[in-house]
C-alpha atoms as a PDB file:
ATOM      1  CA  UNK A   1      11.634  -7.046 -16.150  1.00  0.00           C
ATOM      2  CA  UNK A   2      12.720 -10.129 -14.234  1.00  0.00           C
ATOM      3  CA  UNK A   3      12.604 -11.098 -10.513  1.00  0.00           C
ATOM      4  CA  UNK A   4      16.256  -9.278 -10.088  1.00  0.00           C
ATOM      5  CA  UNK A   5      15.692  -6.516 -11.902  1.00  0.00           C
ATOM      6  CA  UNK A   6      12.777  -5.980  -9.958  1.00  0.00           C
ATOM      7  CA  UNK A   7      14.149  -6.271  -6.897  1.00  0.00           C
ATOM      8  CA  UNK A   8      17.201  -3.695  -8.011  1.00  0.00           C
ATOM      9  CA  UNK A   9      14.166  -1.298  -9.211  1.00  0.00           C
ATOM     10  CA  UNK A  10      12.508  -2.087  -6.204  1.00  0.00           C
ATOM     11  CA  UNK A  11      15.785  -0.881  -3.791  1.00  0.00           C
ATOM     12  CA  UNK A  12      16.963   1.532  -5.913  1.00  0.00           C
ATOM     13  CA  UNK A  13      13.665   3.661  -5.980  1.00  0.00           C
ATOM     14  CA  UNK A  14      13.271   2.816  -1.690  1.00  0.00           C
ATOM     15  CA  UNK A  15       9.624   1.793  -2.719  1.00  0.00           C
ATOM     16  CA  UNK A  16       9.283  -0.450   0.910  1.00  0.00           C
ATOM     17  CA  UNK A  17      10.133   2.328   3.212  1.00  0.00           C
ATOM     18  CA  UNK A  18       8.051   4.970   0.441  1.00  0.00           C
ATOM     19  CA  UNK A  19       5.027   2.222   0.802  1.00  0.00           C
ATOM     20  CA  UNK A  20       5.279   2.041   4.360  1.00  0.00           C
ATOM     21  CA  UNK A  21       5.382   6.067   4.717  1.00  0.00           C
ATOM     22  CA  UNK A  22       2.284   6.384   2.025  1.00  0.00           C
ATOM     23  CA  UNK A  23       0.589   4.092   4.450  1.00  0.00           C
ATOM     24  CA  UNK A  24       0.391   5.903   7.605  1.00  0.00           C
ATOM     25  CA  UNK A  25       0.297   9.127   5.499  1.00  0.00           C
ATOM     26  CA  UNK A  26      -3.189   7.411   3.756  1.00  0.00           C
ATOM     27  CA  UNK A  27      -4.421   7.038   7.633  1.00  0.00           C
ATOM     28  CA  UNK A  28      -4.085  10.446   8.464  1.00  0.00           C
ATOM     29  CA  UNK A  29      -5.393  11.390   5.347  1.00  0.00           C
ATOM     30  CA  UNK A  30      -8.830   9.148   5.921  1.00  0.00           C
ATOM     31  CA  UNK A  31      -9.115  10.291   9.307  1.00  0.00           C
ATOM     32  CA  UNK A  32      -9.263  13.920   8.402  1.00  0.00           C
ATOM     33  CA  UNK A  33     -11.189  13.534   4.893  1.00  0.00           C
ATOM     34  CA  UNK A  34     -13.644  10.599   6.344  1.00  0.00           C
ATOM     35  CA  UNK A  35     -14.005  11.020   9.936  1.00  0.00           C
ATOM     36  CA  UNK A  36     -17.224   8.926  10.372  1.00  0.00           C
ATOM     37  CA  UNK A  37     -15.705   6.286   8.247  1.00  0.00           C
ATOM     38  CA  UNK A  38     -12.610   6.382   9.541  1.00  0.00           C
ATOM     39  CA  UNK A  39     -13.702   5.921  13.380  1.00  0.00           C
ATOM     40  CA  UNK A  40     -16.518   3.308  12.437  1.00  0.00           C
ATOM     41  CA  UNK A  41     -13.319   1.152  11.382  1.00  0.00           C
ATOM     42  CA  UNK A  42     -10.730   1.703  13.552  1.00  0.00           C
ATOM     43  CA  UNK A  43     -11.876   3.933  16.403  1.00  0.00           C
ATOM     44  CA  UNK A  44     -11.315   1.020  18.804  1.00  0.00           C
ATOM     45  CA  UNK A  45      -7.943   0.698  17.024  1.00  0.00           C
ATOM     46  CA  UNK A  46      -4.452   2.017  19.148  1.00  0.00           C
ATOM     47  CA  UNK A  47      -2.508   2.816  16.025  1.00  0.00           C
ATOM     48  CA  UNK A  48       0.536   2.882  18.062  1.00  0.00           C
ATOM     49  CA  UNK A  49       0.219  -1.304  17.806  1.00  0.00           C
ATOM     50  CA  UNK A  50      -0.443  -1.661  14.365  1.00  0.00           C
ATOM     51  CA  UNK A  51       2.234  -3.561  12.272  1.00  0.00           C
ATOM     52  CA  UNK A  52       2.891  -3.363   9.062  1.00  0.00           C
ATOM     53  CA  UNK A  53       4.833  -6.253   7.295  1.00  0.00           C
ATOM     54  CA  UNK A  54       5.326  -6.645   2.776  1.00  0.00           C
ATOM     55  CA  UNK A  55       3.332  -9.356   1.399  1.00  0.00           C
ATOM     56  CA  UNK A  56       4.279  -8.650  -2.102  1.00  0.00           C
ATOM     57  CA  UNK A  57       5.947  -6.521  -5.082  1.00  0.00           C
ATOM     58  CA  UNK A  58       4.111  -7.574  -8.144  1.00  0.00           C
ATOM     59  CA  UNK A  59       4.752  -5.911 -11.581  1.00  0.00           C
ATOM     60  CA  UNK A  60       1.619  -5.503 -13.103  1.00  0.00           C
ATOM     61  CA  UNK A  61       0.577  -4.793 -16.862  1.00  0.00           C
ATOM     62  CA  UNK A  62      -3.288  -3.657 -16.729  1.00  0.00           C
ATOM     63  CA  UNK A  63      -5.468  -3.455 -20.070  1.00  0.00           C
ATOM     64  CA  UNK A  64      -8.170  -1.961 -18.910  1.00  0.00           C
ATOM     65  CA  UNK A  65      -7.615   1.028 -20.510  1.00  0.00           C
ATOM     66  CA  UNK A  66      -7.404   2.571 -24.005  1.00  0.00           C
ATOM     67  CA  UNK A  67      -3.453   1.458 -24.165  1.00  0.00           C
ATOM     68  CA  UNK A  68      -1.427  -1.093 -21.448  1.00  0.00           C
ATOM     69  CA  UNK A  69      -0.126   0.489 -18.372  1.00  0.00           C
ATOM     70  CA  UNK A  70       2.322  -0.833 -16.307  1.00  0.00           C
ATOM     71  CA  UNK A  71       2.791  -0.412 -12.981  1.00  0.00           C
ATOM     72  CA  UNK A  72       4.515  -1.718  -9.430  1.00  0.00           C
ATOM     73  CA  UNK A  73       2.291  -2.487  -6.689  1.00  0.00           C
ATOM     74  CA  UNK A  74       3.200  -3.108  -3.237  1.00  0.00           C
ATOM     75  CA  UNK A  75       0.836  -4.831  -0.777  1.00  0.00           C
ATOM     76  CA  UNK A  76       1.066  -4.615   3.009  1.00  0.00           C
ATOM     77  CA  UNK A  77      -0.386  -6.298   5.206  1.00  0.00           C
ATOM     78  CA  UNK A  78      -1.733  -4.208   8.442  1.00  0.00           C
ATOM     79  CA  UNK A  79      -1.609  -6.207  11.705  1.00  0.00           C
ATOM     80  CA  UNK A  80      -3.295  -5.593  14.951  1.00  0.00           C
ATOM     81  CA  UNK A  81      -3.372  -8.126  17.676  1.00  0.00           C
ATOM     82  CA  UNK A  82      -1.955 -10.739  16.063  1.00  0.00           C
ATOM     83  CA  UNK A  83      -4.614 -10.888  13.034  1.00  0.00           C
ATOM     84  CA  UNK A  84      -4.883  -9.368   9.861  1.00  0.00           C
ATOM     85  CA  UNK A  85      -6.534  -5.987   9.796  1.00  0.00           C
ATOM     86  CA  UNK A  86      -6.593  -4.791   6.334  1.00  0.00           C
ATOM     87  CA  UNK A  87      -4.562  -4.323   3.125  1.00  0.00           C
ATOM     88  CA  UNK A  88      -2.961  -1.500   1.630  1.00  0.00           C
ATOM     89  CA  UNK A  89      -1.752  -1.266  -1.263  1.00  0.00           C
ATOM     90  CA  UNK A  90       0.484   1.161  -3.163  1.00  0.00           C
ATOM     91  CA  UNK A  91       1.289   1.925  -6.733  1.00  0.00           C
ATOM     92  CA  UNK A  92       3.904   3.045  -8.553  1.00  0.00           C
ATOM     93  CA  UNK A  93       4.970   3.676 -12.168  1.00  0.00           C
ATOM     94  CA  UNK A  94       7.903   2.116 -13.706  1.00  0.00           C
ATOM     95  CA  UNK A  95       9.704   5.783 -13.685  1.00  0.00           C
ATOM     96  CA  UNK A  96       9.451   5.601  -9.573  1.00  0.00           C
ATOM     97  CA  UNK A  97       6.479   8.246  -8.815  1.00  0.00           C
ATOM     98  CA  UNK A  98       3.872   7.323  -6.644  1.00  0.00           C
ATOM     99  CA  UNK A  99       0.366   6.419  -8.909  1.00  0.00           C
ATOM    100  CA  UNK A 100      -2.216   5.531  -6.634  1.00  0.00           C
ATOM    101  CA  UNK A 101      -2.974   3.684  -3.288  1.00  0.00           C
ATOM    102  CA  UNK A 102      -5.830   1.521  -1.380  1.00  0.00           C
ATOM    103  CA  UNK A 103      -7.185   0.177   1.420  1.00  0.00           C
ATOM    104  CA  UNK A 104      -8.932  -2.830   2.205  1.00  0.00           C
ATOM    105  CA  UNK A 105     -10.416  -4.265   5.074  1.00  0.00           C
ATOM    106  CA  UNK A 106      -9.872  -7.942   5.811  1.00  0.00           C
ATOM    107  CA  UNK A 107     -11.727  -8.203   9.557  1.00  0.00           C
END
């Protein structure tokens, strides 16, 4: 796949907006499934102010399993106050469906 054809697969499957919407699903998630967690790292947070802007798209071929899998990952970087937050990134398989997703904390 080159850099157009990504981008096509990229629009065509609405994998920004679908990133964006895992994202603040993933915070809801962590706040109900990790509450102590979750307020130790952003209770002094206003969620309301947090912006979210694309890094990256990066196709990705992993071998760290028995056969190659290939995926799309989406990275997005989570602003508050002017400064980096955290990371999150989301994964998809080449078909469109949503594989995985993380967080990581940058401050």
């Amino acid at each position: 796949m080159n850099t157009d054809e990504l981008l096509n697969w990229a629009s065509t499957n609405d994998i920004i907006e679908r990133a964006k919407k895992a994202f603040w699903s993933y915070m809801e998630n962590y706040k109900m499934e990790e509450p102590d967690e979750y307020r130790e790292l952003f209770d002094n947070v206003d969620l309301n102010l947090l912006d979210t802007n694309i890094s990256k798209i990066s196709l990705t071929i992993s071998y760290r399993f028995d056969e190659p899998v290939s995926f799309v990952s989406v990275f997005i970087e989570i602003i508050y106050e002017e400064e980096e937050l955290c990371i999150y990134e989301s994964l998809f398989s080449l078909d469109g469906s949503e594989l995985d997703d993380y967080l990581r904390m940058t401050n």
